[in-house]
PDB file of N, CA and C in Angstrom:
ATOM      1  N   UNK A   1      13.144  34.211  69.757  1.00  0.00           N
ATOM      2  CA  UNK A   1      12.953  35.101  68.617  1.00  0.00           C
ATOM      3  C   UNK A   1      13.851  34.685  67.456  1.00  0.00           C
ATOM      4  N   UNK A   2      15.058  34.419  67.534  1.00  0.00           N
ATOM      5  CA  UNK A   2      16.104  33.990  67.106  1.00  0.00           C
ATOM      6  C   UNK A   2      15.553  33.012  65.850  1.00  0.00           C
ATOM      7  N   UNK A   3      14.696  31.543  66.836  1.00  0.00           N
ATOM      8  CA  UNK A   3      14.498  30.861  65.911  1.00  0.00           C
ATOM      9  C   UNK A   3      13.247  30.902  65.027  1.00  0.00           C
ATOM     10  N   UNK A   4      12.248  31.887  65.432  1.00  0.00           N
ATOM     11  CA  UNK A   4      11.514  32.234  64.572  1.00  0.00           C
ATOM     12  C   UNK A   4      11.844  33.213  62.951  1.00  0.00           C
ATOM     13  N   UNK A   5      12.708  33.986  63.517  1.00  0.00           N
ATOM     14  CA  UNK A   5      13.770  34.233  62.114  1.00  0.00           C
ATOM     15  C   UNK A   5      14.317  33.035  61.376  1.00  0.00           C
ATOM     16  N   UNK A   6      15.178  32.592  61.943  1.00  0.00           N
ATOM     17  CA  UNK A   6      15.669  31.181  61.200  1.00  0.00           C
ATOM     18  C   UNK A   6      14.948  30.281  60.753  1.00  0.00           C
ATOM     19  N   UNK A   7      13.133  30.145  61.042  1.00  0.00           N
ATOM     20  CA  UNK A   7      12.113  29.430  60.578  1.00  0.00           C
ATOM     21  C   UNK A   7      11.720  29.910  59.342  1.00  0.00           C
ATOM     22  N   UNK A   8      11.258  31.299  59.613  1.00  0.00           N
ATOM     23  CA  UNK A   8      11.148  32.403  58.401  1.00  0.00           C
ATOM     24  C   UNK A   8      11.592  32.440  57.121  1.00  0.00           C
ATOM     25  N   UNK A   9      13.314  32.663  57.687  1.00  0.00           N
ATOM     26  CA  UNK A   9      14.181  32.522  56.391  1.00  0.00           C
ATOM     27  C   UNK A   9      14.849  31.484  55.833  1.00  0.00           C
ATOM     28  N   UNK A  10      14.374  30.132  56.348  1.00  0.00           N
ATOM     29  CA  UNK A  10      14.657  28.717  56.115  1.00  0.00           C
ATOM     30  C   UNK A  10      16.227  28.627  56.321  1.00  0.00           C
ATOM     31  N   UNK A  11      16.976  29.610  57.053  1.00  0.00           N
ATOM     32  CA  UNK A  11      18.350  29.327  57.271  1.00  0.00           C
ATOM     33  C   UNK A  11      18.940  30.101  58.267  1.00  0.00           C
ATOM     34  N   UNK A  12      19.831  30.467  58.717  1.00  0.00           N
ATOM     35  CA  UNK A  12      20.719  31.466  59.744  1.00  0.00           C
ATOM     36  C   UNK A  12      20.730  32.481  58.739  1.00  0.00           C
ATOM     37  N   UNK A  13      20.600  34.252  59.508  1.00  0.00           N
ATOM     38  CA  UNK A  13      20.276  35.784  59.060  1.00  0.00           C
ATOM     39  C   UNK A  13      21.726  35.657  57.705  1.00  0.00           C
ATOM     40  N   UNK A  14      22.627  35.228  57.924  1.00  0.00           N
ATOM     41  CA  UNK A  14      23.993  35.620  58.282  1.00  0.00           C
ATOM     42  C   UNK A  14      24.247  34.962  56.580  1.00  0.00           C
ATOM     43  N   UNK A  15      23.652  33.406  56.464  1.00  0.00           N
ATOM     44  CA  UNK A  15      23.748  32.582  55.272  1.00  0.00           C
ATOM     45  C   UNK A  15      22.298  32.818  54.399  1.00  0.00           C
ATOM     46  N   UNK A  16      21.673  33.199  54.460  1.00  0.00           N
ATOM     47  CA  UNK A  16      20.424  33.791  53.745  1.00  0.00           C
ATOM     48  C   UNK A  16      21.091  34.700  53.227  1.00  0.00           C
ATOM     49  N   UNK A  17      21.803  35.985  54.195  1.00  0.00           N
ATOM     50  CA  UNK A  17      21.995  37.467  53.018  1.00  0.00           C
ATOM     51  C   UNK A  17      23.131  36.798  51.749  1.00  0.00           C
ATOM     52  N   UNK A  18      24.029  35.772  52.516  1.00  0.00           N
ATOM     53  CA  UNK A  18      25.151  35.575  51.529  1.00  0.00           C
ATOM     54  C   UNK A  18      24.359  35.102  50.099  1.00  0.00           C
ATOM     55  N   UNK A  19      23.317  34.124  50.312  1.00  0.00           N
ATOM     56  CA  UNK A  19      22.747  33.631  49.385  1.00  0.00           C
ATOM     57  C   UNK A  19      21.764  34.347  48.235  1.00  0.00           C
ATOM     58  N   UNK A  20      21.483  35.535  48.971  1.00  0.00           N
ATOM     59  CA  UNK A  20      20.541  36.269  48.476  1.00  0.00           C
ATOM     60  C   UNK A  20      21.656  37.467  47.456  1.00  0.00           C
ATOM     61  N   UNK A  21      22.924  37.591  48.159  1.00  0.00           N
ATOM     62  CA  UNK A  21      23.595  38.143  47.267  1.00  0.00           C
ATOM     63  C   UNK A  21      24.468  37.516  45.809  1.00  0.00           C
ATOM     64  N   UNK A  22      24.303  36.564  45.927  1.00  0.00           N
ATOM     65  CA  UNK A  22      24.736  35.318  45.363  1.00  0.00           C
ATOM     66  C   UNK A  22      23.959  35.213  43.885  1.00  0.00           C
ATOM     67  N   UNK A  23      22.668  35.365  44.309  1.00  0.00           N
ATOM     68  CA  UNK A  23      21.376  34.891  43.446  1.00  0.00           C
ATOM     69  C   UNK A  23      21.404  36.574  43.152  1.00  0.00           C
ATOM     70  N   UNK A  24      21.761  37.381  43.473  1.00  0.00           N
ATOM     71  CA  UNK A  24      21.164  38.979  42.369  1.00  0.00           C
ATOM     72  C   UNK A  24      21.944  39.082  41.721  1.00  0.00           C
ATOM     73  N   UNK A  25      23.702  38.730  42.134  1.00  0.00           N
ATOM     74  CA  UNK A  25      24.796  38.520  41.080  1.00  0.00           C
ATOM     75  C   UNK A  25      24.584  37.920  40.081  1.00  0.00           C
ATOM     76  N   UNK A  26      23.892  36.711  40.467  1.00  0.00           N
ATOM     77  CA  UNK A  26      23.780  36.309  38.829  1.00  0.00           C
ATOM     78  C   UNK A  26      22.455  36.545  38.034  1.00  0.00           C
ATOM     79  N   UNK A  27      21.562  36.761  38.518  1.00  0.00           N
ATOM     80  CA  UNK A  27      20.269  37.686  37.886  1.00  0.00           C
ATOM     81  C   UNK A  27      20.494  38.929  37.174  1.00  0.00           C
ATOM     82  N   UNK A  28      21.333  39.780  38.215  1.00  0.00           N
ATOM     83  CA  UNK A  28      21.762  41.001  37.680  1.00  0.00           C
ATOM     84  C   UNK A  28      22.882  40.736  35.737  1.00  0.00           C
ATOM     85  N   UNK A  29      23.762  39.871  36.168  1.00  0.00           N
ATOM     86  CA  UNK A  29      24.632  39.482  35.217  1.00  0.00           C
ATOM     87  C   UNK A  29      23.840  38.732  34.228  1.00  0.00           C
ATOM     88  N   UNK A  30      22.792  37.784  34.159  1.00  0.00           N
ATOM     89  CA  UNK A  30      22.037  37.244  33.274  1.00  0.00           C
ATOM     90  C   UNK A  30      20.631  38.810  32.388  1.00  0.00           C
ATOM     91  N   UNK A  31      20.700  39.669  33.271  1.00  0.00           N
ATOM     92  CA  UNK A  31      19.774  40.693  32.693  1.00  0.00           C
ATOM     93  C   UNK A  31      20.910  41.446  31.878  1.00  0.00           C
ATOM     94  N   UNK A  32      21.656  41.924  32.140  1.00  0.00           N
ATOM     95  CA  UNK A  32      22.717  42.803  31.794  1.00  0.00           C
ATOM     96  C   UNK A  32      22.719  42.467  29.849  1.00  0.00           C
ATOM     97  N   UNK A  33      22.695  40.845  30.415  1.00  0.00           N
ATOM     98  CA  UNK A  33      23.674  40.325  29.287  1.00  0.00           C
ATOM     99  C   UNK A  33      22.056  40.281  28.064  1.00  0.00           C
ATOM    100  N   UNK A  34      20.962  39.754  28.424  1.00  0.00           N
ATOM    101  CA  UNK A  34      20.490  40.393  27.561  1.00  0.00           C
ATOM    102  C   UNK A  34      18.942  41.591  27.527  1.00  0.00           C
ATOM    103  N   UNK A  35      20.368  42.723  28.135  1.00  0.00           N
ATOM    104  CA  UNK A  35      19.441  44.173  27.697  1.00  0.00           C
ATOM    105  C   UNK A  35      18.727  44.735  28.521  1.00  0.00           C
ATOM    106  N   UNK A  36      18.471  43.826  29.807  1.00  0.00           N
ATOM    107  CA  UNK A  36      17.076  44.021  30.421  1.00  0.00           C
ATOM    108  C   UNK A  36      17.458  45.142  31.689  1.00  0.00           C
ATOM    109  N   UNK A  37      16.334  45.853  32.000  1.00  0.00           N
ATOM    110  CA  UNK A  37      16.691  46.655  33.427  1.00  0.00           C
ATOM    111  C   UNK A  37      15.051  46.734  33.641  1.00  0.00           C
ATOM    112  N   UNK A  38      15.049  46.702  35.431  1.00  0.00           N
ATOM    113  CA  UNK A  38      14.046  46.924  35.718  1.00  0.00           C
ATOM    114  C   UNK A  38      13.099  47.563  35.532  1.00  0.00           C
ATOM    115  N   UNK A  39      13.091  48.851  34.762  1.00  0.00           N
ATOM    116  CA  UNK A  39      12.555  49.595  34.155  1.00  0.00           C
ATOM    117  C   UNK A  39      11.797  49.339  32.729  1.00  0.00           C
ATOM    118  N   UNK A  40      12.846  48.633  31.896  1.00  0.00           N
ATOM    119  CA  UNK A  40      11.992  47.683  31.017  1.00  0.00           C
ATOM    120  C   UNK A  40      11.002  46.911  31.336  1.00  0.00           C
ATOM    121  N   UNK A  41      11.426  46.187  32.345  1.00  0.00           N
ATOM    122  CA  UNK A  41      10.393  45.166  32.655  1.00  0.00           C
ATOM    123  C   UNK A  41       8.494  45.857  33.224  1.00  0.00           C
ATOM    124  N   UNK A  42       9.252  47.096  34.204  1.00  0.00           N
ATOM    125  CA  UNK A  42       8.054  47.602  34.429  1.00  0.00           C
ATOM    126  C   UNK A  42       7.135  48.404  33.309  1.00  0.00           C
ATOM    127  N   UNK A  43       7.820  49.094  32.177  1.00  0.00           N
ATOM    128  CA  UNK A  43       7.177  49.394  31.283  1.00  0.00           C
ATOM    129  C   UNK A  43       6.715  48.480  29.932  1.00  0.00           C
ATOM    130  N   UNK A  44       7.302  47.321  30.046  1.00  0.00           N
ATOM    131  CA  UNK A  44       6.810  46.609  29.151  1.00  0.00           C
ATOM    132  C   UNK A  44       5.753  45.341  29.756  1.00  0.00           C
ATOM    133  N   UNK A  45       5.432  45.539  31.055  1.00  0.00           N
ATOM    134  CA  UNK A  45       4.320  44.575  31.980  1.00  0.00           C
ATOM    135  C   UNK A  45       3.333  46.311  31.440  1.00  0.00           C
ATOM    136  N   UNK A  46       3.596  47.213  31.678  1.00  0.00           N
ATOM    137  CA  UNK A  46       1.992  48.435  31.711  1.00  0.00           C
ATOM    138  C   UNK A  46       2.130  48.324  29.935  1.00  0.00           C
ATOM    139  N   UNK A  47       2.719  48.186  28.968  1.00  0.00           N
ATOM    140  CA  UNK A  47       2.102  48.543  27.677  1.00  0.00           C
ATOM    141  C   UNK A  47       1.715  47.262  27.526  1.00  0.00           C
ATOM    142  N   UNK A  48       1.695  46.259  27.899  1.00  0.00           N
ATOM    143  CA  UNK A  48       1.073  44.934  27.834  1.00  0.00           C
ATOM    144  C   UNK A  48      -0.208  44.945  28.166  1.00  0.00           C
ATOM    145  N   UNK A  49      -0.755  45.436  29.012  1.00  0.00           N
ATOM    146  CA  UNK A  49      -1.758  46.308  29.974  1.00  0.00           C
ATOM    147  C   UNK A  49      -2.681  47.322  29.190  1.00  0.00           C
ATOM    148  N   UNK A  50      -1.742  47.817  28.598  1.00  0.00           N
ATOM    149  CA  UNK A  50      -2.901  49.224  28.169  1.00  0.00           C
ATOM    150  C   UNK A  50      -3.341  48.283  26.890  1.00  0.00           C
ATOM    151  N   UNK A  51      -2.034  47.611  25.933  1.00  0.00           N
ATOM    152  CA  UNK A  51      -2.602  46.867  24.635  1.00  0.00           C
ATOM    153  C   UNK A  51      -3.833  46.505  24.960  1.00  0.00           C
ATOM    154  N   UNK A  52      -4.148  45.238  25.846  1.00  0.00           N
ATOM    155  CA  UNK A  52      -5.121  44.783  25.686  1.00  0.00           C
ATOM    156  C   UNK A  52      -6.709  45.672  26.073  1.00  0.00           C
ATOM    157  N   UNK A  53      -5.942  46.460  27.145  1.00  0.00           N
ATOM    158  CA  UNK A  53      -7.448  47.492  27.607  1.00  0.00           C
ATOM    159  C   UNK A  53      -7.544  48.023  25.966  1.00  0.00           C
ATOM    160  N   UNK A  54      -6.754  48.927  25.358  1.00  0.00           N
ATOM    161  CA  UNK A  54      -7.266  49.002  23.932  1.00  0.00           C
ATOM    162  C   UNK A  54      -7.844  48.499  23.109  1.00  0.00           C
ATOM    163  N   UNK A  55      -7.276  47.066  22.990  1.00  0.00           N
ATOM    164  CA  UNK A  55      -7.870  45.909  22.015  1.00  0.00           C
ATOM    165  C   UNK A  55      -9.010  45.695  22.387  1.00  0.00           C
ATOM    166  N   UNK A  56      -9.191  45.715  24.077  1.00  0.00           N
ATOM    167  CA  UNK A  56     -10.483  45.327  24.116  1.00  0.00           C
ATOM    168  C   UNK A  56     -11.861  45.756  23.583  1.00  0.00           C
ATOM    169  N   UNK A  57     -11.367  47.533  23.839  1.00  0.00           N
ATOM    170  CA  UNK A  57     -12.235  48.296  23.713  1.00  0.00           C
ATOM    171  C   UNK A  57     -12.129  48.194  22.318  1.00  0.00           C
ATOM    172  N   UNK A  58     -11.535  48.210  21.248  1.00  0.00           N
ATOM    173  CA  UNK A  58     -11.632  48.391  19.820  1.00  0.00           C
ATOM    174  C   UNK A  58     -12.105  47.344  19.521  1.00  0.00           C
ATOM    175  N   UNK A  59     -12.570  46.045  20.133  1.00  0.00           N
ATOM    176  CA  UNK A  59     -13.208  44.952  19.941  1.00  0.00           C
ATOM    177  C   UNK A  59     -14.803  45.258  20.234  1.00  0.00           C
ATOM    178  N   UNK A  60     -14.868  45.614  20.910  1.00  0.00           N
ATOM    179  CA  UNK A  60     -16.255  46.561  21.851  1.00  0.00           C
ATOM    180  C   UNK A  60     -16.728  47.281  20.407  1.00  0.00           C
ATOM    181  N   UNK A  61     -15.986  47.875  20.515  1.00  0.00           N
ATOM    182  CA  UNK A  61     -16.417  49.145  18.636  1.00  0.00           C
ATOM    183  C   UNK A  61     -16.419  48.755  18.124  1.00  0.00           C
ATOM    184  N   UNK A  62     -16.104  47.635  17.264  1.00  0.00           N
ATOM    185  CA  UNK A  62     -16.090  46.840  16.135  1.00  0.00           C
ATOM    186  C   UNK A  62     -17.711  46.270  16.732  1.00  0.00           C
ATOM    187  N   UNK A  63     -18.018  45.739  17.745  1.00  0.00           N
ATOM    188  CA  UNK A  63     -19.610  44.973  18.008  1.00  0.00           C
ATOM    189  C   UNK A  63     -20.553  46.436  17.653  1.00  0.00           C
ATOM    190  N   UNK A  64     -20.494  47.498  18.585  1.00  0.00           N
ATOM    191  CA  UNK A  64     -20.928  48.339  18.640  1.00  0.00           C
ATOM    192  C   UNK A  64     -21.586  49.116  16.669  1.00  0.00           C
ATOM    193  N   UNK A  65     -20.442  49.121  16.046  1.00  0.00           N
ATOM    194  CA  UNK A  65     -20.250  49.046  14.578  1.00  0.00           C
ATOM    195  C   UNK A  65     -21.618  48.373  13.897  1.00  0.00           C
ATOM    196  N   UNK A  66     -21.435  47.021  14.588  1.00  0.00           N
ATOM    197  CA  UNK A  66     -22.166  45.592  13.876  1.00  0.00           C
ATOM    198  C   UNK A  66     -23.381  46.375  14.010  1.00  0.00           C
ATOM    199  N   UNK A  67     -23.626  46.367  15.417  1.00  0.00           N
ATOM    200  CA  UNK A  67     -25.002  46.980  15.960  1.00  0.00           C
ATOM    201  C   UNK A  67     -25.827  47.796  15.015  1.00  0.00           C
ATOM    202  N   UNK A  68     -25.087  49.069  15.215  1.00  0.00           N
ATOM    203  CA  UNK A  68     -25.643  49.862  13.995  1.00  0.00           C
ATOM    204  C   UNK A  68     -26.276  50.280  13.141  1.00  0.00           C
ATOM    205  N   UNK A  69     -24.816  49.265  12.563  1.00  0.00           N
ATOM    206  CA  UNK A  69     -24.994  48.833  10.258  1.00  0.00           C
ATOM    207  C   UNK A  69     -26.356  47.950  10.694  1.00  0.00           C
ATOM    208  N   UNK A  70     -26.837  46.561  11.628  1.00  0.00           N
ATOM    209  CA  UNK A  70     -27.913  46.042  11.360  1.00  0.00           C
ATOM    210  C   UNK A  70     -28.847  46.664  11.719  1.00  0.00           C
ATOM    211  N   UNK A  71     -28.796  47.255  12.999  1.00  0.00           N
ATOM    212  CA  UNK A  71     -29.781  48.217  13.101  1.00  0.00           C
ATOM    213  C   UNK A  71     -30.310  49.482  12.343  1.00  0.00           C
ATOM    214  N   UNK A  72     -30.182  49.674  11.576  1.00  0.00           N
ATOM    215  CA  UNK A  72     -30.689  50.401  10.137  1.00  0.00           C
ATOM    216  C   UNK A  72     -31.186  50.264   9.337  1.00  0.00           C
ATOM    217  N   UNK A  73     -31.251  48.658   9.873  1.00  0.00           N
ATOM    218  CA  UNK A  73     -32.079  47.985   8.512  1.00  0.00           C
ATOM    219  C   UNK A  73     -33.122  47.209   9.920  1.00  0.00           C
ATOM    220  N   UNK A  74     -32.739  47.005  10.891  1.00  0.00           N
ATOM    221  CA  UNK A  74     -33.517  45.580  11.561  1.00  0.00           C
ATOM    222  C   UNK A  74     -34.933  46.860  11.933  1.00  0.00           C
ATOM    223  N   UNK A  75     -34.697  48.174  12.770  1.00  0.00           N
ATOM    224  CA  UNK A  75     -35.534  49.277  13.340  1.00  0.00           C
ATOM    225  C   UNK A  75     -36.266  49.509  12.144  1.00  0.00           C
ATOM    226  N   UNK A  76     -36.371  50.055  11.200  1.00  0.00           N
ATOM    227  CA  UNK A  76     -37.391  50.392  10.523  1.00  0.00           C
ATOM    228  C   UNK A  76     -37.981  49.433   9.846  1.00  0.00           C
ATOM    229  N   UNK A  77     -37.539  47.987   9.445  1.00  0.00           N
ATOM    230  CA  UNK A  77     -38.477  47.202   9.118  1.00  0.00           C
ATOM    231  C   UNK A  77     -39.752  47.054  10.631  1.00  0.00           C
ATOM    232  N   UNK A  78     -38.481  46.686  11.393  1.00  0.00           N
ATOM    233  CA  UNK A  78     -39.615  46.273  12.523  1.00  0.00           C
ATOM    234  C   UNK A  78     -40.854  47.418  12.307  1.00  0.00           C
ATOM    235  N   UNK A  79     -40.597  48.249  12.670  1.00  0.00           N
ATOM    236  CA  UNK A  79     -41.502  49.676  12.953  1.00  0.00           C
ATOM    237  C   UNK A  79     -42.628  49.202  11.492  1.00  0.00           C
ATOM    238  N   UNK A  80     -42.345  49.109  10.285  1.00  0.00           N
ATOM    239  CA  UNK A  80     -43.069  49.175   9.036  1.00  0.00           C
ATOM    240  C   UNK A  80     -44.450  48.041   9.605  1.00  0.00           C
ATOM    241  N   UNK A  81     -43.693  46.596   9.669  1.00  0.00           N
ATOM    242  CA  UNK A  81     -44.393  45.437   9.885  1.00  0.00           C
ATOM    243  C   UNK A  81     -45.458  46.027  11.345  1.00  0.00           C
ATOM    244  N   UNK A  82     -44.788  46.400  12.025  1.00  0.00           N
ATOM    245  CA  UNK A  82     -45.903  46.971  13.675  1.00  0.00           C
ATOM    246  C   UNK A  82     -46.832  48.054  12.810  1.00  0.00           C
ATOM    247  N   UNK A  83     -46.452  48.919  11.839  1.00  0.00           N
ATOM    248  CA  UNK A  83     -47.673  49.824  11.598  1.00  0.00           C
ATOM    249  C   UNK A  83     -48.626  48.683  10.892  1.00  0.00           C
ATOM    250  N   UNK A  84     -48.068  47.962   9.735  1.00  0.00           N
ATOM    251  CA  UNK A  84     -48.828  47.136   8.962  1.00  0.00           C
ATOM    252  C   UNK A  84     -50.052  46.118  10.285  1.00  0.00           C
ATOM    253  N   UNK A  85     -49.312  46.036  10.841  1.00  0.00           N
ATOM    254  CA  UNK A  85     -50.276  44.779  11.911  1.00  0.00           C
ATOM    255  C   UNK A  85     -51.063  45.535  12.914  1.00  0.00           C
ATOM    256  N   UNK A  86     -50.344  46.827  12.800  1.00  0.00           N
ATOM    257  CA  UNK A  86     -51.658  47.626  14.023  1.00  0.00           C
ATOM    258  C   UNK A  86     -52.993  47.433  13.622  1.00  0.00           C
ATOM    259  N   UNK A  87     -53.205  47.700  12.096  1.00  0.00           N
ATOM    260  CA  UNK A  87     -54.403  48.307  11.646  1.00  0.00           C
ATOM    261  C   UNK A  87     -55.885  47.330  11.647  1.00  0.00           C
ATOM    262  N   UNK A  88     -54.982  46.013  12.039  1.00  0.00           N
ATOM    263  CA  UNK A  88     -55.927  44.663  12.112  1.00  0.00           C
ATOM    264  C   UNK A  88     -56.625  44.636  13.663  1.00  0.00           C
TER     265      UNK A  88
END
């Protein structure tokens, strides 16, 4: 069992935690220094998130828009030209 842990964690239980504490010391000390806390990070990954679901959709409305404005002009010609050609 032993060495299936030590396969796992590519080292002995004992020199993994040292290393792992090693590496948050200085993560922790490199965030500190500029500004960051986990909490930032998680709220600035979801407004990254919602931006684009927004953008998307206001991209969507802007087509939707297009639609419209041409369709106001494209529907009743069509309709005019179909009465004009029925009568033949």
């Amino acid at each position: 069992m032993s060495d299936q842990v030590n396969r796992f964690l590519g080292d002995s239980l004992g020199r993994t935690l040292i290393k792992l504490v090693v590496v948050s010391l200085i993560v922790g000390f490199v965030m500190t220094v500029f500004g960051l806390t986990p909490w930032n990070i998680i709220y600035g990954f979801r407004d990254f998130i919602l931006e684009i679901w927004h953008r998307g959709f206001s991209a969507l409305g802007r087509v939707g828009d297009y639609l419209l404005l041409g369709a106001t002009i494209v529907i009743p010609l069509f309709l005019i030209l179909r009465l004009f050609s029925y009568h033949r």
